[in-house]
C-alpha atoms as a PDB file:
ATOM      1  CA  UNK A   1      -7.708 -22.211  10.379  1.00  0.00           C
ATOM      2  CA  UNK A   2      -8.634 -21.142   7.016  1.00  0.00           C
ATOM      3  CA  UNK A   3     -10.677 -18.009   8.306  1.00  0.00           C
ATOM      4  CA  UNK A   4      -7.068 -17.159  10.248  1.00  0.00           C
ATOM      5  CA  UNK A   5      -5.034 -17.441   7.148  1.00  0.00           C
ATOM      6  CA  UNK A   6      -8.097 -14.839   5.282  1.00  0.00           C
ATOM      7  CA  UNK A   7      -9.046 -12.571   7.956  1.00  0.00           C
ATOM      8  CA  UNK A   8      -4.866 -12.039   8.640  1.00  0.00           C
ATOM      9  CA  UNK A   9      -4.276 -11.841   5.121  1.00  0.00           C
ATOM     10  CA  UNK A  10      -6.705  -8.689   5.300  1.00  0.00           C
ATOM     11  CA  UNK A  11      -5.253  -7.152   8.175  1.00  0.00           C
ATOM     12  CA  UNK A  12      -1.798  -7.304   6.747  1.00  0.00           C
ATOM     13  CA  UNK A  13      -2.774  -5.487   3.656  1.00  0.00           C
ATOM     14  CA  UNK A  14      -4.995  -2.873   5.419  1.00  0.00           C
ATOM     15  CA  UNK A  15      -2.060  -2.138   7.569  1.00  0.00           C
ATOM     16  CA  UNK A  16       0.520  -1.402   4.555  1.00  0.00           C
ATOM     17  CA  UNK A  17      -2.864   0.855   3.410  1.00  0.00           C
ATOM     18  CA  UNK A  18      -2.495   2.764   6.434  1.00  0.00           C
ATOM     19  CA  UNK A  19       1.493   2.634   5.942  1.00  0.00           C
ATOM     20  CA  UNK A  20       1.108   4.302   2.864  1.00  0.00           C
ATOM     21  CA  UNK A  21      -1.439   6.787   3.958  1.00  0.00           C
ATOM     22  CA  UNK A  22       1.053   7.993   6.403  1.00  0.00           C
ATOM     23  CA  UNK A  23       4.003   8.287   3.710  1.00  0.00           C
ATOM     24  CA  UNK A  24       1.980  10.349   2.197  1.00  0.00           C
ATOM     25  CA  UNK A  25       0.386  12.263   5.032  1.00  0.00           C
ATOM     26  CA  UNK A  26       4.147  13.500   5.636  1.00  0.00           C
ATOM     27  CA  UNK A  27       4.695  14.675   2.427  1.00  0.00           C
ATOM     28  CA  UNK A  28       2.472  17.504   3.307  1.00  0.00           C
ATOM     29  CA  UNK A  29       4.877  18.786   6.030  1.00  0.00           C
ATOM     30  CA  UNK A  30       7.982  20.083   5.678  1.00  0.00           C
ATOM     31  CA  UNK A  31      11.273  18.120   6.439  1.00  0.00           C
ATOM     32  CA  UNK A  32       8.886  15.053   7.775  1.00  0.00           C
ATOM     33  CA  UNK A  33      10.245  12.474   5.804  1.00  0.00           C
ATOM     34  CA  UNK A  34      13.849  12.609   6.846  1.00  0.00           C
ATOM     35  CA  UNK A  35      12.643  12.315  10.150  1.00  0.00           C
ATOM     36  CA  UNK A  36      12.862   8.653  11.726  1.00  0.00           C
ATOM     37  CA  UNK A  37       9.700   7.872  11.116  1.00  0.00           C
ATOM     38  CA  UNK A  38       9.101   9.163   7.735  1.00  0.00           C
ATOM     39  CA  UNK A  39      12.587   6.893   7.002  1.00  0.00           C
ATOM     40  CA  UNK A  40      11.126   4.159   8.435  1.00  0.00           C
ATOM     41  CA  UNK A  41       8.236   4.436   6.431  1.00  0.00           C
ATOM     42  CA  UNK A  42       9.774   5.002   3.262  1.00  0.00           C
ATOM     43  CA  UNK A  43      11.957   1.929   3.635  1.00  0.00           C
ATOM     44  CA  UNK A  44       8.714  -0.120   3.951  1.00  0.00           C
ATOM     45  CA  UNK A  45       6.407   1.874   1.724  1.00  0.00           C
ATOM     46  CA  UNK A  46       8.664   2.954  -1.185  1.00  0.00           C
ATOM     47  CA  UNK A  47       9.483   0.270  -3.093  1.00  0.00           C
ATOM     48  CA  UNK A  48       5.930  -0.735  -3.726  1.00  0.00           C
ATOM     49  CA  UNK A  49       5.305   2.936  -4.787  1.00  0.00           C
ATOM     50  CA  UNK A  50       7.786   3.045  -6.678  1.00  0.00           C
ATOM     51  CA  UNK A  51       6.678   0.246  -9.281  1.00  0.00           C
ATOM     52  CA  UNK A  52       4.146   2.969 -10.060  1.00  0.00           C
ATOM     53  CA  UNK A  53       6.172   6.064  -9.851  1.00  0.00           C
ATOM     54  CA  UNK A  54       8.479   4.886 -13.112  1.00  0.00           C
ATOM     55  CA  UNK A  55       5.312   4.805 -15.408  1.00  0.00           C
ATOM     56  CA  UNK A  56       2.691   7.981 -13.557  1.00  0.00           C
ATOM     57  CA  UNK A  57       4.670  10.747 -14.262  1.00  0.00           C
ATOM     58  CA  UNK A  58       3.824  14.219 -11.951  1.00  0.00           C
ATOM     59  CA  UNK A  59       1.361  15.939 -12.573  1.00  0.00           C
ATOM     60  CA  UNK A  60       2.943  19.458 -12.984  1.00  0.00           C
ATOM     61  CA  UNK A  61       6.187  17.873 -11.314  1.00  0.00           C
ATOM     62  CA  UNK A  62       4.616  18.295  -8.302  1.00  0.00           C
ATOM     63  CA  UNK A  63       1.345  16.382  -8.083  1.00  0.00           C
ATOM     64  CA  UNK A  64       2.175  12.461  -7.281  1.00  0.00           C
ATOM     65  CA  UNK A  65      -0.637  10.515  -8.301  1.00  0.00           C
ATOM     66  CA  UNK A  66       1.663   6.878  -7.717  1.00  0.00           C
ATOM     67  CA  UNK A  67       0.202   6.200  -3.998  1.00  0.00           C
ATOM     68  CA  UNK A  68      -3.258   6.473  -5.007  1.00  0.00           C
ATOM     69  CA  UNK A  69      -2.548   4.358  -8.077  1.00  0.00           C
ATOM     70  CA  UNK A  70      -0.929   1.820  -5.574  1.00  0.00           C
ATOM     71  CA  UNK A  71      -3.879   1.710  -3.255  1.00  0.00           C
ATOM     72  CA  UNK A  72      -6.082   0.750  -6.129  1.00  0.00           C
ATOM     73  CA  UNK A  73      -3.953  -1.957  -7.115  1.00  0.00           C
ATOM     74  CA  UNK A  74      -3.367  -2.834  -3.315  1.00  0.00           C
ATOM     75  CA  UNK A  75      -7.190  -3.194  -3.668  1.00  0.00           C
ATOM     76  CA  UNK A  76      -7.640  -5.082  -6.161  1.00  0.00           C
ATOM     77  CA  UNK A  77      -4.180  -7.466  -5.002  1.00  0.00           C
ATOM     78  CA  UNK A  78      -6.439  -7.874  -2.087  1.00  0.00           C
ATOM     79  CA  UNK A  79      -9.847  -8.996  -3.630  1.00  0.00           C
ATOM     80  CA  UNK A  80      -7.633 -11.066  -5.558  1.00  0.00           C
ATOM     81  CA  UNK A  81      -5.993 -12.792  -2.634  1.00  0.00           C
ATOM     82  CA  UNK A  82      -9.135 -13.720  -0.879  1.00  0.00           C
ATOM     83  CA  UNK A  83     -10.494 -15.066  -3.866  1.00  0.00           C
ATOM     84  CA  UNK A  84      -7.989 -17.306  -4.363  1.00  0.00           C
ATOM     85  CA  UNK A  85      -7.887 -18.563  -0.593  1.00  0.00           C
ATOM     86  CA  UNK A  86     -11.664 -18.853  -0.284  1.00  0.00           C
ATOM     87  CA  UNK A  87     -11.306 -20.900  -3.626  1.00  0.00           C
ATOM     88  CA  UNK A  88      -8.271 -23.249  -2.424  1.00  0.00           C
ATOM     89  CA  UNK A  89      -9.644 -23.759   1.311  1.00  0.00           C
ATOM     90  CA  UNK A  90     -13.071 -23.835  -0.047  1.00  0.00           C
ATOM     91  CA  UNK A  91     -14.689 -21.211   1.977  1.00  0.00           C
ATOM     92  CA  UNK A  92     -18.189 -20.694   0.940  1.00  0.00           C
END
């Protein structure tokens, strides 16, 4: 039970990684992002980015460094998590 609640826990955040990834994968293409999919994504992936966006300003105006700023923290959010349950469902 506990190993369900960790290992889904992980799969959940690498997921929204791969979310963002592709948010900003279409970025790179031209008119992408008002497509369905790049709306879809942005409703899901935008609000964590943007957290990030109102203190990293761009670089040049046109160099976003907020969704590699957010993966770190995703990163971290996740060693943090698993810590946590492998400390309350004693784990080890």
């Amino acid at each position: 039970m506990e190993h369900t609640i960790l290992s889904f826990v992980n799969i959940a955040l690498e997921v929204y990684r791969y979310l963002i990834f592709g948010y900003v994968l279409l970025s790179w293409f031209p008119n992408a992002r008002e497509s369905f999919i790049g709306q879809l994504l942005g409703r899901i992936v935008e609000p964590y980015i943007g957290i990030f966006r109102r203190f990293i300003p761009p670089i040049g105006g046109v160099l976003d460094l907020s969704p590699i700023v957010a993966l770190f923290a995703l990163w971290f959010i996740n060693i943090g998590l698993q810590s946590v349950l492998i400390y309350l469902f004693d784990l080890i």
